[in-house]
Protein backbone atom coordinates (compact mmCIF):
# COMPACT_ATOMS: atom_id res chain seq x y z
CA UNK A 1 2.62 -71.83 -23.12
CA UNK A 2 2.65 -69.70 -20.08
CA UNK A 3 0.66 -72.04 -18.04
CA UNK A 4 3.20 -74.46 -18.46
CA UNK A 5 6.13 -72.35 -17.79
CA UNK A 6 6.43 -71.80 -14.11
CA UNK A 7 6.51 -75.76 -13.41
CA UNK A 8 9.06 -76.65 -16.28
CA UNK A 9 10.79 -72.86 -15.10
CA UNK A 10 13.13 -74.85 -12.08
CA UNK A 11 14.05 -78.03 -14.23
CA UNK A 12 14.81 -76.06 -17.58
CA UNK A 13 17.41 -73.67 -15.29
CA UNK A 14 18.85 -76.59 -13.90
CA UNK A 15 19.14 -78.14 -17.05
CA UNK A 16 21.16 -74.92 -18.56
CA UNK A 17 23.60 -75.57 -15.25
CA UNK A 18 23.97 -79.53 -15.74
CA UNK A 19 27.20 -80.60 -14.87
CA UNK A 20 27.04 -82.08 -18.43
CA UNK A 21 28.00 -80.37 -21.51
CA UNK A 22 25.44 -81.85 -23.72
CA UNK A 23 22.12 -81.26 -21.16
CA UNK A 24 23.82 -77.94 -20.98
CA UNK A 25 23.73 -77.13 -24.83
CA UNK A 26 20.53 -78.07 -25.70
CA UNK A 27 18.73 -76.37 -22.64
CA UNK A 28 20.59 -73.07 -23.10
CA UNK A 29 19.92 -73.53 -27.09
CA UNK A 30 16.13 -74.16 -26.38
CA UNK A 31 15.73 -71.38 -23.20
CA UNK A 32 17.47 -68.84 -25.81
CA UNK A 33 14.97 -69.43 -28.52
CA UNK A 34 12.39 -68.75 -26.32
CA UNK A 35 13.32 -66.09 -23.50
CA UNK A 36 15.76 -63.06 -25.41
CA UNK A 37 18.23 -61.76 -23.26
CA UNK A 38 16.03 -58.33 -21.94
CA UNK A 39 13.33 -60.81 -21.03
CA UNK A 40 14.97 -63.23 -18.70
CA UNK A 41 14.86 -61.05 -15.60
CA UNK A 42 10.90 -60.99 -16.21
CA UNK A 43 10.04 -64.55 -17.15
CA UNK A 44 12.23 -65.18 -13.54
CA UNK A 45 10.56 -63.21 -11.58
CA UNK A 46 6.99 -64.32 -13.20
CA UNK A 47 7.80 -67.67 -12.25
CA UNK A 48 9.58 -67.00 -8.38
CA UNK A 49 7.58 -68.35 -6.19
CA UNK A 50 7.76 -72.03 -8.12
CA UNK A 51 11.83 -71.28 -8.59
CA UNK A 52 12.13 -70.45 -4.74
CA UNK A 53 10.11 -73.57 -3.75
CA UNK A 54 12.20 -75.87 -5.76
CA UNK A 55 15.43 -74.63 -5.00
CA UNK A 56 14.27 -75.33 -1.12
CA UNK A 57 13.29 -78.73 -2.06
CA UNK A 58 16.72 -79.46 -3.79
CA UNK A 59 18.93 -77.69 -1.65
CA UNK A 60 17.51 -79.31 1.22
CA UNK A 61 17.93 -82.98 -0.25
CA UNK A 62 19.77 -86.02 1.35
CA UNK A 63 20.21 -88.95 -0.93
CA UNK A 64 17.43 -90.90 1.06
CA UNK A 65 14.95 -88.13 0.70
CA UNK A 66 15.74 -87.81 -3.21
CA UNK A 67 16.51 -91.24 -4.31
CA UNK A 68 14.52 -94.52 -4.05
CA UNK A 69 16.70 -97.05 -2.68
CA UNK A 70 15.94 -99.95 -4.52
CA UNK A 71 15.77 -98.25 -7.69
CA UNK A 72 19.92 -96.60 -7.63
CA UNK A 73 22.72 -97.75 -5.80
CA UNK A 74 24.85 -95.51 -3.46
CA UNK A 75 26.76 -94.47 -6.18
CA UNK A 76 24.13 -93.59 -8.94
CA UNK A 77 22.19 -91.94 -5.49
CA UNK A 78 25.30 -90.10 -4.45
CA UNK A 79 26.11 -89.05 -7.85
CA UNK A 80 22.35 -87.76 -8.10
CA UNK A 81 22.21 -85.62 -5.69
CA UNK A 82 25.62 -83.70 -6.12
CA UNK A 83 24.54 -82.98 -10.13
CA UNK A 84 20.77 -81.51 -8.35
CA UNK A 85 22.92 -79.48 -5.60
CA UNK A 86 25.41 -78.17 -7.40
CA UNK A 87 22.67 -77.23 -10.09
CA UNK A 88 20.69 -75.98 -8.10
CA UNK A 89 23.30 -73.55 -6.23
CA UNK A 90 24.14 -72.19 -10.35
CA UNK A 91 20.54 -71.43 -10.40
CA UNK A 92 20.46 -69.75 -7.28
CA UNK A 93 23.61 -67.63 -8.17
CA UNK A 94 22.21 -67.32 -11.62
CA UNK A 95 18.88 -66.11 -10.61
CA UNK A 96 20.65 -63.25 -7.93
CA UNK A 97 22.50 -62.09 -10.63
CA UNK A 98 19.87 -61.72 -13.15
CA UNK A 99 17.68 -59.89 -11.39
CA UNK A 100 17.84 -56.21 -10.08
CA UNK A 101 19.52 -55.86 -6.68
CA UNK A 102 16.31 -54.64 -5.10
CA UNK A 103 14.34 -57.87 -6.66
CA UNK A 104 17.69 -60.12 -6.00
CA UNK A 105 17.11 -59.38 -2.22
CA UNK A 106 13.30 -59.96 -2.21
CA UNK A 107 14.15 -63.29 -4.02
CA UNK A 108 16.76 -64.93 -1.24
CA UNK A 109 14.50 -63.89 1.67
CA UNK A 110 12.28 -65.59 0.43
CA UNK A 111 14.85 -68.93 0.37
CA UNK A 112 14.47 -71.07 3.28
CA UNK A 113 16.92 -73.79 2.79
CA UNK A 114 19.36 -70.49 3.07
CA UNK A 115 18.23 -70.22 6.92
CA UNK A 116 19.26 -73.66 7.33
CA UNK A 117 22.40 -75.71 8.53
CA UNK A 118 22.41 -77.66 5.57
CA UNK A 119 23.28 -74.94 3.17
CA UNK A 120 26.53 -74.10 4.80
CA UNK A 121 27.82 -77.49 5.38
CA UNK A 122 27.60 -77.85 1.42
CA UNK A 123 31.22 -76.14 1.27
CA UNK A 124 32.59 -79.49 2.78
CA UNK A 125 30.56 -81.83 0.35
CA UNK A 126 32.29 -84.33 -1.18
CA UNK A 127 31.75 -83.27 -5.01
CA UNK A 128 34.01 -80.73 -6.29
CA UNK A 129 31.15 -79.63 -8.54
CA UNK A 130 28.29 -78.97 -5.31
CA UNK A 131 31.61 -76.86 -3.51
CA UNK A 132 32.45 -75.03 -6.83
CA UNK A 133 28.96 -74.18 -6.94
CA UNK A 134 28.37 -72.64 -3.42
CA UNK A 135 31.54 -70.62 -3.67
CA UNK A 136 29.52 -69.12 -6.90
CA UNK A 137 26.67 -68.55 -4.67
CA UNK A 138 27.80 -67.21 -1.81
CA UNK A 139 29.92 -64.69 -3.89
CA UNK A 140 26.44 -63.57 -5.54
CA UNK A 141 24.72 -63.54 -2.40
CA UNK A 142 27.48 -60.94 -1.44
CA UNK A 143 26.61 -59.26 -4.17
CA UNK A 144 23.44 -58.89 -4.83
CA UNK A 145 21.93 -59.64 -1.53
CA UNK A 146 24.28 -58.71 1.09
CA UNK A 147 21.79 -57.66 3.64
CA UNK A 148 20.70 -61.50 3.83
CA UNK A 149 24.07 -62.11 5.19
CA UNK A 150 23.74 -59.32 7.62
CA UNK A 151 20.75 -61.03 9.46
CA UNK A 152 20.64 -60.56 12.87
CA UNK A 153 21.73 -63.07 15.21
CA UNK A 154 19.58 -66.38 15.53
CA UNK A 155 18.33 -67.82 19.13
CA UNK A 156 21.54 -69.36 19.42
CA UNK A 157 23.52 -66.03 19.02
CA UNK A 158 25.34 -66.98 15.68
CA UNK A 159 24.60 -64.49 12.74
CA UNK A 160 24.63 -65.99 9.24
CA UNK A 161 27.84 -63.73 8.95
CA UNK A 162 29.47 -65.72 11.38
CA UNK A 163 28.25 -68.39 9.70
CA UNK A 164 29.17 -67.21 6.43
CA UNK A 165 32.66 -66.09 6.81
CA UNK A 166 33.27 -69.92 8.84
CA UNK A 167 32.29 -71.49 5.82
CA UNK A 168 33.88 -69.09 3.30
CA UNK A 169 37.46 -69.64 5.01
CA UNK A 170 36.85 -73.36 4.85
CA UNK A 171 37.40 -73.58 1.03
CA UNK A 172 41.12 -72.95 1.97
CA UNK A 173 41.59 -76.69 2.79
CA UNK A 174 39.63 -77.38 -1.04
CA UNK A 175 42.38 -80.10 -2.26
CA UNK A 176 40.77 -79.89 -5.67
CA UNK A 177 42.07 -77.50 -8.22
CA UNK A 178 38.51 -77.58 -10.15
CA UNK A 179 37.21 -75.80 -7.77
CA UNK A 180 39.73 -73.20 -6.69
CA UNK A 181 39.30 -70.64 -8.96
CA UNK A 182 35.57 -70.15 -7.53
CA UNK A 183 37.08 -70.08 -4.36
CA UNK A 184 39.03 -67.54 -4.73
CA UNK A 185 36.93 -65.12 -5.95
CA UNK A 186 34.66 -66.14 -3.51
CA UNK A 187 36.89 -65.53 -0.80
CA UNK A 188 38.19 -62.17 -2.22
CA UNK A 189 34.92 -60.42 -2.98
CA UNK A 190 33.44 -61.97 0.29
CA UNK A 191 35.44 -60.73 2.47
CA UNK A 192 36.02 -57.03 1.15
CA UNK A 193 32.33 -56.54 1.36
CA UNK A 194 32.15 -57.62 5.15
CA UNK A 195 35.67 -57.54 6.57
CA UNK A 196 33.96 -57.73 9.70
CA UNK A 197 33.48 -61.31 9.16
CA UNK A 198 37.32 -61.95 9.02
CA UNK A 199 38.08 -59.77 11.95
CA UNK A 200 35.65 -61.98 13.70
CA UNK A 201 38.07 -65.16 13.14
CA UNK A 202 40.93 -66.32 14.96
CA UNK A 203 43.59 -65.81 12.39
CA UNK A 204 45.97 -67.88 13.64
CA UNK A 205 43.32 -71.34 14.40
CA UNK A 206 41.31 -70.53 11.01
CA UNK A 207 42.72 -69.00 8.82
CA UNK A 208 46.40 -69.15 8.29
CA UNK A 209 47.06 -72.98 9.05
CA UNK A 210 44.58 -73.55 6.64
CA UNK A 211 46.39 -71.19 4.26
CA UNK A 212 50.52 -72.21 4.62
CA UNK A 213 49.19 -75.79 4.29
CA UNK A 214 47.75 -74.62 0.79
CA UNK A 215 50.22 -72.76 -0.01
CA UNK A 216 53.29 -75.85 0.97
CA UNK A 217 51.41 -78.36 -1.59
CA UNK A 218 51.68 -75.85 -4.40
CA UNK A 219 47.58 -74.77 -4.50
CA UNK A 220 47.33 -78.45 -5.18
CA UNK A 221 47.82 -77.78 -8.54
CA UNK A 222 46.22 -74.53 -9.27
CA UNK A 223 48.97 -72.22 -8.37
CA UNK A 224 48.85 -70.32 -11.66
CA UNK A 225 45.27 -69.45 -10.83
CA UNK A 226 45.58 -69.30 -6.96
CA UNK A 227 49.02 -67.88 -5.85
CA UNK A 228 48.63 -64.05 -7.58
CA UNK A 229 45.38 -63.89 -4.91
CA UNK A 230 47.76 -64.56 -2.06
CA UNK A 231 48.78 -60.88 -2.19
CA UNK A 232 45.17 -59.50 -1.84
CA UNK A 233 43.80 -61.70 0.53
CA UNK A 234 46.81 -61.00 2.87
CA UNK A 235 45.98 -57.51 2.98
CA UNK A 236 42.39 -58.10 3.66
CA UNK A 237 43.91 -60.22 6.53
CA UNK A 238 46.34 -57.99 8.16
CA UNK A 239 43.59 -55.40 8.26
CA UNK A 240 41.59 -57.39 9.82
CA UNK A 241 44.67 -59.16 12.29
CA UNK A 242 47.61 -56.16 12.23
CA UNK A 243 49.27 -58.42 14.66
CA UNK A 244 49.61 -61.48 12.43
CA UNK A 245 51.63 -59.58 9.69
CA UNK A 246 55.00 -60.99 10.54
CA UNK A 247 53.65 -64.66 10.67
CA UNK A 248 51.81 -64.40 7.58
CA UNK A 249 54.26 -63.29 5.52
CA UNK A 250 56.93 -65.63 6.56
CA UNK A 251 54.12 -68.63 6.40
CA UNK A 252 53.71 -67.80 2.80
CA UNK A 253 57.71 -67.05 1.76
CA UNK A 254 58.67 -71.03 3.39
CA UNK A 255 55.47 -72.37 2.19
CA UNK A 256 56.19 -70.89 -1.05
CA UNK A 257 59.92 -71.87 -1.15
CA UNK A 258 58.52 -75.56 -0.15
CA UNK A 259 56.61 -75.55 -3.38
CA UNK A 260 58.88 -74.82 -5.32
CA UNK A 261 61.03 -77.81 -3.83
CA UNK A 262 58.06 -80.12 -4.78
CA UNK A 263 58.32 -79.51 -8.49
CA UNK A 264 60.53 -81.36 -10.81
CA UNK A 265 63.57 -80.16 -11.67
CA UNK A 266 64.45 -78.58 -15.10
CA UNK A 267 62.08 -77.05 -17.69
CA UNK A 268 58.74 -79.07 -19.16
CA UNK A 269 55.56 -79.74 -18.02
CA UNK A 270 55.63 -77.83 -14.73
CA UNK A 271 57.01 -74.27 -15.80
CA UNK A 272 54.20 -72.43 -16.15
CA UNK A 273 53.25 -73.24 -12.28
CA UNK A 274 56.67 -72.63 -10.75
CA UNK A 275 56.89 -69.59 -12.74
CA UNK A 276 53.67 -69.05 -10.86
CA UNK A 277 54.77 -69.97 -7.89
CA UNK A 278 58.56 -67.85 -8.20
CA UNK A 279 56.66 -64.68 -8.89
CA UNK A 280 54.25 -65.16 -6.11
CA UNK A 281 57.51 -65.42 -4.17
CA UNK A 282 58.93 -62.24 -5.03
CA UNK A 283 55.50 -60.24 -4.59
CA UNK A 284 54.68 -61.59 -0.93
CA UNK A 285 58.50 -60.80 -0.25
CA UNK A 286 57.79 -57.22 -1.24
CA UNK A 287 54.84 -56.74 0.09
CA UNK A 288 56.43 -58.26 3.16
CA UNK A 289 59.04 -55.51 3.20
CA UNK A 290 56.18 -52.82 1.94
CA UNK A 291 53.86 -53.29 5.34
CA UNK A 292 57.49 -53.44 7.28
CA UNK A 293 58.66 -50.28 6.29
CA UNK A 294 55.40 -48.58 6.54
CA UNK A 295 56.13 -48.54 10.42
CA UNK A 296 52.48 -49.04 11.47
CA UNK A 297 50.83 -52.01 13.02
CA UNK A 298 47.09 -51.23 12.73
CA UNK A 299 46.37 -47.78 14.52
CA UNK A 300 49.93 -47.43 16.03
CA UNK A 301 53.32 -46.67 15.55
CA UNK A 302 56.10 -49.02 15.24
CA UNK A 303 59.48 -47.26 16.96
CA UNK A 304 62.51 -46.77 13.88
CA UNK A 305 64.31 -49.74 15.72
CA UNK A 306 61.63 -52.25 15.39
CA UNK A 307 60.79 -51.38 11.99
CA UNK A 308 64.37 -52.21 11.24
CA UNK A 309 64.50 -55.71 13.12
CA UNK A 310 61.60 -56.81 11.06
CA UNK A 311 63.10 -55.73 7.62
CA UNK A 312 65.94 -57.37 8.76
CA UNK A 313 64.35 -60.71 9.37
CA UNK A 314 62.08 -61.00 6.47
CA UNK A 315 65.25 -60.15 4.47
CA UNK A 316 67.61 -62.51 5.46
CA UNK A 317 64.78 -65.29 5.93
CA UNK A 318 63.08 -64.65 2.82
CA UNK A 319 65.74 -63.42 0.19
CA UNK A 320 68.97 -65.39 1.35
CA UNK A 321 67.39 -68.57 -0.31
CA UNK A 322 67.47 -67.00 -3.12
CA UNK A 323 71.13 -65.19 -3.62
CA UNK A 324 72.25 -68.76 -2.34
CA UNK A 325 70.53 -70.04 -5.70
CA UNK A 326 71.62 -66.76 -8.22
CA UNK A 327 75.07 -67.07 -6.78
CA UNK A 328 76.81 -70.77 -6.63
CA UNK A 329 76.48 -73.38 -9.00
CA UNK A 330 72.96 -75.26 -9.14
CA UNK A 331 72.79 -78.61 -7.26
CA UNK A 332 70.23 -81.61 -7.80
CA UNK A 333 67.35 -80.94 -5.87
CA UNK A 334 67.63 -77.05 -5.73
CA UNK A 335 64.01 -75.69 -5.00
CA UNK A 336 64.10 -73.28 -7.22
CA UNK A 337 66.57 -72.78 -10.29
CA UNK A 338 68.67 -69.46 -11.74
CA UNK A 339 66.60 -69.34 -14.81
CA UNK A 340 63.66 -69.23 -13.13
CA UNK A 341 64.97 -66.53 -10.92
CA UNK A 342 66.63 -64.85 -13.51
CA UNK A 343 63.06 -64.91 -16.12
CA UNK A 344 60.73 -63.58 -13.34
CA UNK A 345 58.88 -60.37 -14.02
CA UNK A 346 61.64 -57.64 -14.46
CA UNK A 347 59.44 -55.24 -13.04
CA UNK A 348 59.26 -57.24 -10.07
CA UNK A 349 62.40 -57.98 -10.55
CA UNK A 350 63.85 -53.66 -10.30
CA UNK A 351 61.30 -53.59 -7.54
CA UNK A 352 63.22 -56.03 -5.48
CA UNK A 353 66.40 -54.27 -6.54
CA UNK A 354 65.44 -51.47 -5.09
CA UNK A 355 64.96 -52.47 -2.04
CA UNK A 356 68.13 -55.05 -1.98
CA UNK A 357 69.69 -51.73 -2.51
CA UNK A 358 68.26 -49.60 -0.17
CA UNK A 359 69.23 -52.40 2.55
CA UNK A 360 72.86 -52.49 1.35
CA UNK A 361 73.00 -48.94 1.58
CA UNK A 362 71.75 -48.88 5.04
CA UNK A 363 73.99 -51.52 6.16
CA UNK A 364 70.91 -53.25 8.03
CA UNK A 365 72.43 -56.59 6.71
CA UNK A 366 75.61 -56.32 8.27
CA UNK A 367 74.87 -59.93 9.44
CA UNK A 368 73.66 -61.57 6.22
CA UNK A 369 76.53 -61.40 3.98
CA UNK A 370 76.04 -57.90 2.12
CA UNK A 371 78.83 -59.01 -0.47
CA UNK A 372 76.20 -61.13 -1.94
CA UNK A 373 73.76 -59.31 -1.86
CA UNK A 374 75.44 -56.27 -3.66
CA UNK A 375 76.61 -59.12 -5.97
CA UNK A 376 72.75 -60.45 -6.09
CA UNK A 377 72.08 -56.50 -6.91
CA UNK A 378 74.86 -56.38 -9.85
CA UNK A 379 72.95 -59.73 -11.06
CA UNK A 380 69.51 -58.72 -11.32
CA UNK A 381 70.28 -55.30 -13.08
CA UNK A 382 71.50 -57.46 -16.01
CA UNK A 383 67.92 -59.07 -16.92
CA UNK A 384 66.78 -57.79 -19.88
């Protein structure tokens, strides 16, 4: 048998990372029988140099150089190809993981299609199963190889970090939820290992256009699984970008606020994502105030006055919407309704009191009717 294995090796992995359930149950029932679990990491690396070659071969596939022309038509061809790639990338990930971080490293370098252009225009391919996949493995390359991704700069100057964080960023204009979730972590873990990579990007071209546009169409329809990660990754941000904070949090509260407007009004179907998308609300509003009040922009000091002006804006820009809501009778149309308001976290919800409070007590919204908002105060402390 083991003259056999390192050619069947490739297709058998692949097989266990079909994009089809059934292909999927019988190779993982068959490669189980066969390999137990403390064996796996040997039986890969007996057979890497056949893996390695493959996975170059597939990854670096077009639909002419895999398919025959006259025996598939575009669609079959097309079709093809994204169910090798996006198999292929599993493997990879799969593979990285599986193996010892010293032997994961040893394994990629060896990877040529990773050296190439190809690999990082996959993020913008047109299955959501080849872009799920390479989110998957470029968050194990992170992982378990992260010295690949610190390569030094090419002949043209561009390091695959640059290169890297580029396409990382990209998955932020992903319109399909089925791939989101990958995304996210991807993005997350990515960019806390090199936060270099984000510094290195223009915030305000790349990044957070990119982002409010997510955010405004609701995570296209993964905001229970997308929106608590808007919290993180603006921190990652804003140490990267001090100077953005202002214009990321207030990019979030109105996209937020417009997503909530795009839901249908009353309770049903859609609850569970507004309720998503209310409490995401609240937690960039108070992590708005939080980085405010901290009266430091990067390495310097924000003057007492300044700190104040900002509170003062993201207050009455970002919580006015909502005593308008809490306080006068709902209308057709309202973005966002009193019980959802009303049933959001209550630990969120005494978090926000607190500061409503503090700013009442201050008097630092003079301007932006602090009748309601001791009202808004006397409302909140009733949730149970």
């Amino acid at each position: 048998m083991t003259k056999y294995v390192k050619g069947l090796m490739l297709p058998w992995l692949c097989a266990r990372f079909d994009t089809e359930a059934p292909v999927r149950a019988a190779a993982n029932s068959a490669f189980s029988a066969l390999f137990p679990p403390a064996k796996i990491a040997d039986a890969l690396l007996f057979c890497k140099n056949d893996i390695q070659l493959g996975l170059d071969t597939n990854i670096s596939h077009s639909v002419q150089t895999l398919c025959d022309p006259k025996l598939f038509s575009k669609e079959e061809a097309e079709d093809t190809l994204a169910r090798v790639q996006a198999s292929s990338l599993l493997v990879l990930a799969h593979v990285l993981e599986a193996l010892p971080k010293d032997q994961a490293v040893k394994f990629s370098e060896g990877l040529e299609a990773l050296h190439k252009p190809v690999f990082w225009k996959l993020v913008t391919n047109s299955s959501v199963h080849v872009r799920a996949a390479f989110y998957t493995a470029i968050r194990a390359l992170t992982v378990q190889a992260p010295s690949l991704l610190r390569d030094a700069p090419d002949s043209a100057g561009t390091s695959k970090l640059r290169l890297a964080g580029a396409a990382v960023v990209q998955g932020l204009s992903d319109k399909e939820a089925a791939a989101h979730s990958q995304m996210w972590e991807c993005i997350l873990v990515f960019f806390r290992a090199f936060p270099e990579a984000l510094a290195a990007l223009d915030l305000n071209k790349a990044v957070l256009p990119r982002l409010f546009t997510f955010v405004k169409c609701g995570a296209y329809g993964s905001s229970v699984d997308s929106f608590p990660c808007l919290v993180p990754f603006t921190d990652l941000c804003l140490r990267a970008a001090p100077h953005v904070a202002d214009k990321m949090h207030m990019g979030l509260l109105q996209g937020l606020w417009e997503a909530l407007a795009g839901f249908k009004s009353g309770r049903g179907s859609d609850e569970a994502p507004r309720a998503a998308t209310v409490r995401a609300y609240f937690e960039c509003l108070l992590h708005g105030w939080q980085q405010c009040a901290a009266g430091v922009v990067g390495d310097v000091v924000v003057a007492d006055d300044v700190v104040a002006d900002r509170v003062l804006a993201l207050s009455r820009d970002g919580l006015l919407p909502c005593v308008d809501v809490l306080l006068r009778p709902p209308r057709r149309g309202d973005a966002c309704a009193k019980w959802e308001l009303e049933g959001t976290d209550h630990g969120l919800l005494t978090a926000t009191v607190k500061c409503i409070e503090l700013l009442c007590c201050r008097d630092e919204l003079a301007v932006a009717r602090p009748s309601a908002l001791k009202a808004l105060v006397a409302r909140l402390q009733c949730c149970p």
